[in-house]
Protein backbone atom coordinates (compact mmCIF):
# COMPACT_ATOMS: atom_id res chain seq x y z
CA UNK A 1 113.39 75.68 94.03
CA UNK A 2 112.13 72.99 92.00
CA UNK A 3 107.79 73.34 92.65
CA UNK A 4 105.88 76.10 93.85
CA UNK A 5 104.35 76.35 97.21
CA UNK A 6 101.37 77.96 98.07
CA UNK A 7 102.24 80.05 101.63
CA UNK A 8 99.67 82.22 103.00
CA UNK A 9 100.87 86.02 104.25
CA UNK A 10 98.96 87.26 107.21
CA UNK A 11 99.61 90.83 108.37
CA UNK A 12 98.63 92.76 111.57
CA UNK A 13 96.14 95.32 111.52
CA UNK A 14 97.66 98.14 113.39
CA UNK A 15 98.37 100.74 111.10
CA UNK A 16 99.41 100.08 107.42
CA UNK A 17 102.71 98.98 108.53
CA UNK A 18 102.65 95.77 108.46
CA UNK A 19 100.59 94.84 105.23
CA UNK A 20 102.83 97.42 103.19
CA UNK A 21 106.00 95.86 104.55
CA UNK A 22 104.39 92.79 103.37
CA UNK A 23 104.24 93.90 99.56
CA UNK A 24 107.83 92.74 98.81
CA UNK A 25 107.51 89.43 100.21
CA UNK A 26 104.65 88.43 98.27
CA UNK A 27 106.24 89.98 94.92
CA UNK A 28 108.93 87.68 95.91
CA UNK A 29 106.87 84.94 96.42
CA UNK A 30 105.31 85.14 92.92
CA UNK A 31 108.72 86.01 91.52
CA UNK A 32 109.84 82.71 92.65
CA UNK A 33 106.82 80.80 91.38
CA UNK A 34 104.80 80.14 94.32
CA UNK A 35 101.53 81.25 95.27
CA UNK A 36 100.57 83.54 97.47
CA UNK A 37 97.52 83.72 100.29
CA UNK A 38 96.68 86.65 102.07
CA UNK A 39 94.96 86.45 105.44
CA UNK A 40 94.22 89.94 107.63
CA UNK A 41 91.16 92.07 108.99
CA UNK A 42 90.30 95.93 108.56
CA UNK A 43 92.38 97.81 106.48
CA UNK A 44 95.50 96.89 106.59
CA UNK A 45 93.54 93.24 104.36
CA UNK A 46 91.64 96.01 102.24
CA UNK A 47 95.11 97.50 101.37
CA UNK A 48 96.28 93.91 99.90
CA UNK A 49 93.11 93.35 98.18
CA UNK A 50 94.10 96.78 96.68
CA UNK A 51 97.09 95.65 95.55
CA UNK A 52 96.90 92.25 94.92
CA UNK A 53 93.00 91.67 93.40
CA UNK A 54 93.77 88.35 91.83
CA UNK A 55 95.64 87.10 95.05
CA UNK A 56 92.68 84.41 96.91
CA UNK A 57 92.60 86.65 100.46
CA UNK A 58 90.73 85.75 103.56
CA UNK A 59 89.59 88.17 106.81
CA UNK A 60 91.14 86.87 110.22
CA UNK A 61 89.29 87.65 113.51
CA UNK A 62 90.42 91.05 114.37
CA UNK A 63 92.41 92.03 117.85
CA UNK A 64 90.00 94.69 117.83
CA UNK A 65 92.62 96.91 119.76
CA UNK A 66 92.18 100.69 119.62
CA UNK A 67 94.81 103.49 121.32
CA UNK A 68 94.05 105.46 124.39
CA UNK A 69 93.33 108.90 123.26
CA UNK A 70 95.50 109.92 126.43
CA UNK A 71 99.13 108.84 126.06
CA UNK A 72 99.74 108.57 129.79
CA UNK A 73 96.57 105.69 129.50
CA UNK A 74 98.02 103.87 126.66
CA UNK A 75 99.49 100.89 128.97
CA UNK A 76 96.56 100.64 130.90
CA UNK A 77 94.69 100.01 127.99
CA UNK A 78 97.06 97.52 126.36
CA UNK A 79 96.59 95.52 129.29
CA UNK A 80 92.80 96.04 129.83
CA UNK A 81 92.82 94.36 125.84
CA UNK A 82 94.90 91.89 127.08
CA UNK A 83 91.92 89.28 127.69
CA UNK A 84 90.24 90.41 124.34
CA UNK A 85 93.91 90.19 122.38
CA UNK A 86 93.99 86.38 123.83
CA UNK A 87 90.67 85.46 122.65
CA UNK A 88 91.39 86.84 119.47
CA UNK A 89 94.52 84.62 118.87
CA UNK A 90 92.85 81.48 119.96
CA UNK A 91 90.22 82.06 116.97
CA UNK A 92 92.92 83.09 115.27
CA UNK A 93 94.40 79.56 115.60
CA UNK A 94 91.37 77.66 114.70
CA UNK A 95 90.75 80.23 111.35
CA UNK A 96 94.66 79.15 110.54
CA UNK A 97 94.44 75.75 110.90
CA UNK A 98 91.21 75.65 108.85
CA UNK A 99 93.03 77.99 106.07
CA UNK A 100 96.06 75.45 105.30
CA UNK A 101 93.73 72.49 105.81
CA UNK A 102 91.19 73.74 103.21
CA UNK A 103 93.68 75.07 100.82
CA UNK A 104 96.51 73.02 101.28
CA UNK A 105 98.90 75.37 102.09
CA UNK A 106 102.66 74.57 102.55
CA UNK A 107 103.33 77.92 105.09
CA UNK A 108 102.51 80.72 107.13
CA UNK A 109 104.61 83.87 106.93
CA UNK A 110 102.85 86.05 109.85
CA UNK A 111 103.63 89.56 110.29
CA UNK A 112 103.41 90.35 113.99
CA UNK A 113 100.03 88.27 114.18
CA UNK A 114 101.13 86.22 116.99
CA UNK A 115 97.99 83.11 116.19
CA UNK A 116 98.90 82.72 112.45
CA UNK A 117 100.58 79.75 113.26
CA UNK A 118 100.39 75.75 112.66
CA UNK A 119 101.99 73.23 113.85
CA UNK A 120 102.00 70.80 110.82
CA UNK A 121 103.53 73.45 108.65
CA UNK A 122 106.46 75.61 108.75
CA UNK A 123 105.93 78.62 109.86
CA UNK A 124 107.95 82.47 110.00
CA UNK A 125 107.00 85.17 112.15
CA UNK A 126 107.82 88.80 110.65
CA UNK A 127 109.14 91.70 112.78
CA UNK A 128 111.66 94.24 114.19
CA UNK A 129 110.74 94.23 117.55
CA UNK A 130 112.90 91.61 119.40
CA UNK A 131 112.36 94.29 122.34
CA UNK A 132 108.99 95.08 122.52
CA UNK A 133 109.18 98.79 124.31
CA UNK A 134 106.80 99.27 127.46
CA UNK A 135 108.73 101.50 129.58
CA UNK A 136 109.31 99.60 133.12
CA UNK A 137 107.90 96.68 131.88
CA UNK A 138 110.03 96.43 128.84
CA UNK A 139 111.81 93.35 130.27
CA UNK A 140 108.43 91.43 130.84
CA UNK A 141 106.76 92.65 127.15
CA UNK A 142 109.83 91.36 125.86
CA UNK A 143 110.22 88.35 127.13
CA UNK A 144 106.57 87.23 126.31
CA UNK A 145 107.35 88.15 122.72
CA UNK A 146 110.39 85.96 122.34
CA UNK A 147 108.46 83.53 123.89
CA UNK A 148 105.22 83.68 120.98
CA UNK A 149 108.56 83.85 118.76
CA UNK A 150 109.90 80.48 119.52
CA UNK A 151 106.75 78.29 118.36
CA UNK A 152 108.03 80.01 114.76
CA UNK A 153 110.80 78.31 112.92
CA UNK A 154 112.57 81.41 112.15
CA UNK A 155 112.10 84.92 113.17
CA UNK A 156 112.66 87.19 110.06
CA UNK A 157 114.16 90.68 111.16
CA UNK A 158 113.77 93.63 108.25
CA UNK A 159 117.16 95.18 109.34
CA UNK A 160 121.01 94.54 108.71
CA UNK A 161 122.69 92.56 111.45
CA UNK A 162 125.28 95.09 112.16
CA UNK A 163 125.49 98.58 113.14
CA UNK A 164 124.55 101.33 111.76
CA UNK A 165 120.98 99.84 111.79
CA UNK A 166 118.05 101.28 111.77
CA UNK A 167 116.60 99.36 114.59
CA UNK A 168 119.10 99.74 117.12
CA UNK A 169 117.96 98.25 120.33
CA UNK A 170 114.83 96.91 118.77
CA UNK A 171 115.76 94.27 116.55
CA UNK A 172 118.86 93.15 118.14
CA UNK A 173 119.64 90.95 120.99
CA UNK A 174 122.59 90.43 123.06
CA UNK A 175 121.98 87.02 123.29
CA UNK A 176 119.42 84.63 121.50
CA UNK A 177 118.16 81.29 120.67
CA UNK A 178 115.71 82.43 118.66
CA UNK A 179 116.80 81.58 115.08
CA UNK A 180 117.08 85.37 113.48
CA UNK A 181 117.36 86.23 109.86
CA UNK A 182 118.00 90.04 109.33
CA UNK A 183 116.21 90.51 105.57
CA UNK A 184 118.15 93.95 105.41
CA UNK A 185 115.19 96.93 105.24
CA UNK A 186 112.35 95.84 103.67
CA UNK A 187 110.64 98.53 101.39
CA UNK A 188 107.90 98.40 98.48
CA UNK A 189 109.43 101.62 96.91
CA UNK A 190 112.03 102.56 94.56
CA UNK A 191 114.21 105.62 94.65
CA UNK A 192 113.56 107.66 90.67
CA UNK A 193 114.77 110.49 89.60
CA UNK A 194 111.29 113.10 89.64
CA UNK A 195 111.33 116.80 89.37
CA UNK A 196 109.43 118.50 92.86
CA UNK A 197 106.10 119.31 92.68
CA UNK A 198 105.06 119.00 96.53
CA UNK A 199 107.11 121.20 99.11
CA UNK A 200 105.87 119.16 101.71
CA UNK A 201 104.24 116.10 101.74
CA UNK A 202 101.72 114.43 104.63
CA UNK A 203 101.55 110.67 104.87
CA UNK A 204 99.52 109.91 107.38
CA UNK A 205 98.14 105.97 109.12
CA UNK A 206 98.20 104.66 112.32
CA UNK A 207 95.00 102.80 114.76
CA UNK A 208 92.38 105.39 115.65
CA UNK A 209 91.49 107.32 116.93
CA UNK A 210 95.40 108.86 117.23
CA UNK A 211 94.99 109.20 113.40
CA UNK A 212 92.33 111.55 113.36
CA UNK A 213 93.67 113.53 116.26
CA UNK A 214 96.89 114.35 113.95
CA UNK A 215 94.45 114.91 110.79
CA UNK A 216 92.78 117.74 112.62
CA UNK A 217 95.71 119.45 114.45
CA UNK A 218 97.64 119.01 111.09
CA UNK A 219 95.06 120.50 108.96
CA UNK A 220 94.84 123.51 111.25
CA UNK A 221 98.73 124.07 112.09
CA UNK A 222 99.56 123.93 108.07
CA UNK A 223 97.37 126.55 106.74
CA UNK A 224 100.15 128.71 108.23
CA UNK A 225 102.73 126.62 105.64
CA UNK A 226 104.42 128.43 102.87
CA UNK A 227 103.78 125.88 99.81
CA UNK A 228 102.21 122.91 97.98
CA UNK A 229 101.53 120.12 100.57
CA UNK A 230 100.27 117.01 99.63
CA UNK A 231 98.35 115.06 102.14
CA UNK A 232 97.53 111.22 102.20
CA UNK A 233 95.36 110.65 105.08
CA UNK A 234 95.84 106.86 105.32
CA UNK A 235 91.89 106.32 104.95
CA UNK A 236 91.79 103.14 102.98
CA UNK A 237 87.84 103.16 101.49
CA UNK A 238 86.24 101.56 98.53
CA UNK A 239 87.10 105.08 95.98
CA UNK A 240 89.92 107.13 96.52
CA UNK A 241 88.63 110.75 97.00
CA UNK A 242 91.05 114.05 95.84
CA UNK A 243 90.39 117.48 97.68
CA UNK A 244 91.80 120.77 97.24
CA UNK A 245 92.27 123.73 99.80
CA UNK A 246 93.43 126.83 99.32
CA UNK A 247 95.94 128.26 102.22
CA UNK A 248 96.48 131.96 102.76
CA UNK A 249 99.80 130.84 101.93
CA UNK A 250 99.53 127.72 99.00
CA UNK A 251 97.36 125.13 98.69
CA UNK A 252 96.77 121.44 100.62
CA UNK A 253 95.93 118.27 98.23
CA UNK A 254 93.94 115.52 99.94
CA UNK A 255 93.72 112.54 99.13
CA UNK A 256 92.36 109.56 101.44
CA UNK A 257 94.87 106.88 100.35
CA UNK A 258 97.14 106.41 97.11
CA UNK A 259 98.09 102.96 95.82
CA UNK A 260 101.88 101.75 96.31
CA UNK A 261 102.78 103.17 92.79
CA UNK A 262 101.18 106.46 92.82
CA UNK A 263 102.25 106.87 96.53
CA UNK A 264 105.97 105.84 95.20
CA UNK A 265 105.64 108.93 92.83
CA UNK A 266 104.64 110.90 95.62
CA UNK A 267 107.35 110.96 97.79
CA UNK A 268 109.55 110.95 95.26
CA UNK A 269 108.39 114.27 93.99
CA UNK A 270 108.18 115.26 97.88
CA UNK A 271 110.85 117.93 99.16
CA UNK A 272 110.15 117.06 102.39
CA UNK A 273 108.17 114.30 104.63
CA UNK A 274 105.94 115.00 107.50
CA UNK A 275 104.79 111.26 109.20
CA UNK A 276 104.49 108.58 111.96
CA UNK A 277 107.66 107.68 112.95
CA UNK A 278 106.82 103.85 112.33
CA UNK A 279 109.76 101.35 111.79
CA UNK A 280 107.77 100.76 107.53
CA UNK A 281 107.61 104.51 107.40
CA UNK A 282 111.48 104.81 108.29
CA UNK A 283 112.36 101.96 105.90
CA UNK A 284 110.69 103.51 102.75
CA UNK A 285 111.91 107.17 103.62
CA UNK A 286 115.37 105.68 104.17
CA UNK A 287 114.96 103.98 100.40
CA UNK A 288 114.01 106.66 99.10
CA UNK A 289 116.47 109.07 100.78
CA UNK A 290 114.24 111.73 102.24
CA UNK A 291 114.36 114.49 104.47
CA UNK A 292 111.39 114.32 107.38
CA UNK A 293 109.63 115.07 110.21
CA UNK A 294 108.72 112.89 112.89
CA UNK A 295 105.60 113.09 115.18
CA UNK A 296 104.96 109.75 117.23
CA UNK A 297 102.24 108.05 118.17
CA UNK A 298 101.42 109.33 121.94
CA UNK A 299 102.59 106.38 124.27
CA UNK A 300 104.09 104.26 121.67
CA UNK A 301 107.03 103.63 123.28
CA UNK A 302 108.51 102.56 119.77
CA UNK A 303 107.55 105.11 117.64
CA UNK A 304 109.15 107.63 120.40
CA UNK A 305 112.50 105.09 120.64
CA UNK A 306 112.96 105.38 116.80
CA UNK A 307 112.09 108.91 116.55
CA UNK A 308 114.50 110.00 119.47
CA UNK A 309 116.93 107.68 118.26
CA UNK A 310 116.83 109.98 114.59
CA UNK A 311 117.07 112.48 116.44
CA UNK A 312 120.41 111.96 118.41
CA UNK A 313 121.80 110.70 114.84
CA UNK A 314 121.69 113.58 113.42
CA UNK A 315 118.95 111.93 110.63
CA UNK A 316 115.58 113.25 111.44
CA UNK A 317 114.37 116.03 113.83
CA UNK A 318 110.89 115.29 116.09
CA UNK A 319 108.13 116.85 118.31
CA UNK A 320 105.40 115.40 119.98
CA UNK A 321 102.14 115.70 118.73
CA UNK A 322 101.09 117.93 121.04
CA UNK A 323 103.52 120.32 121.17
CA UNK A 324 104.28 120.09 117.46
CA UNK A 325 103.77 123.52 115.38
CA UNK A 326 104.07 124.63 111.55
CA UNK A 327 107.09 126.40 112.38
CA UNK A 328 108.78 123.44 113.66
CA UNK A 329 109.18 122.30 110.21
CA UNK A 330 112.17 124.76 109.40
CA UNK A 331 114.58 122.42 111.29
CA UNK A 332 114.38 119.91 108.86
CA UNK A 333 117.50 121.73 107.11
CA UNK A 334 119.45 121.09 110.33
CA UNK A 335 119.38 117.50 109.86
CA UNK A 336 120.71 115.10 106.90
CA UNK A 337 117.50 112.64 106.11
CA UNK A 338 117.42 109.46 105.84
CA UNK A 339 119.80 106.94 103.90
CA UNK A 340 119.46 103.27 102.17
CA UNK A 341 121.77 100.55 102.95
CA UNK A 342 122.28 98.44 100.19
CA UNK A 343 121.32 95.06 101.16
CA UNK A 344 120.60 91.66 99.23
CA UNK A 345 118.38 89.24 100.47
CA UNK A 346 118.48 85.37 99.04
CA UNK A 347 114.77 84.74 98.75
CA UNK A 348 115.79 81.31 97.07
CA UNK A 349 117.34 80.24 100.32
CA UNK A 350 115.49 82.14 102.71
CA UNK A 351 111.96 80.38 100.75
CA UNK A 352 113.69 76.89 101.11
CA UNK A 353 112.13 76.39 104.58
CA UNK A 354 108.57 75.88 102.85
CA UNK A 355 110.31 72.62 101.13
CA UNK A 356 112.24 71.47 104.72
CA UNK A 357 110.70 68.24 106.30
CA UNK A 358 112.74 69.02 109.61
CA UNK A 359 110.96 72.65 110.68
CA UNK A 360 112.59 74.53 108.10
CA UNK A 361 116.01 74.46 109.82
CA UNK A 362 117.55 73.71 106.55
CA UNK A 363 117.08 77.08 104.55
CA UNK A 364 119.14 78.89 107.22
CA UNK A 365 122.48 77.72 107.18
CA UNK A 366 123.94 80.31 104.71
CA UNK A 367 121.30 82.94 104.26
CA UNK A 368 122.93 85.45 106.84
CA UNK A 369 126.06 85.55 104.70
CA UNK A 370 123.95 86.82 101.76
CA UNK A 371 122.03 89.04 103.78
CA UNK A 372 124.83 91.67 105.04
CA UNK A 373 124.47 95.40 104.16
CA UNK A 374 127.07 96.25 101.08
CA UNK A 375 127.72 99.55 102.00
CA UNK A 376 125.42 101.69 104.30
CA UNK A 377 125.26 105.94 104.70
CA UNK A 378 123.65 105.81 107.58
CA UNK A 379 125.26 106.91 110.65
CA UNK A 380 125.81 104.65 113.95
């Protein structure tokens, strides 16, 4: 690509998710010579400021949505945000529009926020959920999504195309005219070679208050655990805090959050993984080829697809947070872990949109090729 663009990232707070996933992209984006913007709210903006201190980043007006603390009320309270979620995209919008205007941005790569978009500009929306999950109202949820999906020039999928996937029902569609892109998994980790220090390790995020709920049952339910366990709690604050606890049976290491490289290390020197079963936290186990443990988010339909869906493949056993206990951990050794696919991504092409004059059309045409898994271990 002959001159740099400056394309602004914008994330969804909910969780970390979706501002880790985002790492790569804007490595890539600097890579390539462009320059990156970053637009978010809460923590999941703090987290890129983390990373990314010399990056220009902006706060977006928040969706302000928060999880039932009863799973059997988590639709009802989806749709009583509803009206709050809507008038949270339309200043969404307006905050947008005045972004690219003031800064004369070239394009919007939005991660699941559904108003980081502009007209004048070409724009990508980020995600694996073609099928958004809602239980009998899955077709309707759905629908409305691919509909917020077509405004977008291209709808960028972080799975391979064919199966085995990790998305399964997810990110794939029988039939579309959306235009799709499957970036293969997208991860900010690397798989090294680390000698085991942490028999187990706890890597905690996830919208409140669900997050504490699993911090307090957790901290209980492992002083029972034989072992070193190293516990992230997801808390993204100004200083990062270290604990220690002694167990009647080891020891638990706190820590509130760990940057991408030290939490990298982490897993790597990890045995085992105890976690959300989030579509970002199965890509960067899968990269890094770990065994796990899988407690859902009560009445996240997705989080309970994917971790069911491990489940039945043999990959990853689960429980539900409620029922889950210490001793639930010993049938991790019944199940394989997770496995990478190897998959290459042309950034050059897939980028080309930002330089299109006709809605970006024109960087898709051979990008799927170059986008296939290699090889994959993973089993259908």
């Amino acid at each position: 690509m002959n001159s740099s663009k400056r394309i602004l990232v914008a994330p969804l707070n909910w969780g970390l998710g979706h501002a880790t996933r985002c790492i790569p992209i804007i490595h890539e984006l600097l890579r390539h010579g462009h320059q990156p913007y970053i637009a978010s709210d809460g923590v999941a903006l703090s987290l890129l400021k983390k990373e990314f201190p010399n990056i220009p980043a902006f706060e977006l007006p928040s969706y302000k949505i928060s999880y039932a603390e009863k799973a059997k009320n988590f639709k009802i309270k989806m749709i009583w945000d509803s009206p709050k979620v809507l008038k949270a995209m339309a200043k969404e919008k307006k905050a947008v529009k005045r972004l690219v205007k003031e800064h004369g941005l070239d394009g919007i790569i939005s991660d699941n926020r559904l108003g980081a978009y502009y007209k004048k500009v070409p724009c990508i929306f980020i995600t694996h959920q073609l099928n958004v999950l809602s239980g009998n109202t899955t077709w309707m949820s759905s629908k409305a999504h691919q509909k917020i999906i077509k405004k977008f020039d291209a709808c960028w999928v972080p799975d391979v195309e064919a199966k085995p996937n990790l998305t399964g029902k997810l990110g794939h569609l029988k039939k579309s005219k959306l235009n799709i892109v499957y970036l293969g998994p997208l991860s900010r980790f690397e798989k090294r070679q680390f000698a085991i220090t942490n028999d187990l390790m706890v890597l905690l995020s996830g919208p409140e208050p669900q997050r504490t709920m699993l911090e307090e049952k957790l901290l209980s339910e492992l002083q029972q655990f034989e072992g070193n366990i190293l516990f992230v709690k997801g808390k993204i604050e100004d200083e990062q805090v270290v604990e220690e606890i002694q167990t009647p049976r080891g020891k638990i290491r706190h820590y509130n959050f760990m940057k991408s490289e030290e939490l990298e290390n982490a897993i790597n020197q990890s045995d085992k993984v105890l976690c959300r079963s989030g579509y970002t936290t199965v890509m960067d186990l899968a990269k890094l080829e770990k065994k796990a443990f899988f407690i859902p988010t009560p009445g996240q339909y997705e989080q309970e697809y994917l971790a069911k869906r491990m489940q039945k493949q043999g990959l990853v056993p689960f429980s539900s947070q409620e029922d889950f206990t210490v001793k639930d951990l010993s049938r991790i050794e019944e199940f394989s872990g997770l496995a990478q696919f190897e998959s290459t991504t042309d950034y050059s092409s897939l980028f080309e949109v930002f330089s299109a004059t006709d809605t970006g059309a024109l960087a898709f045409s051979n990008v799927k090729e170059n986008s296939e898994p290699t090889s994959t271990s993973l089993s259908t």
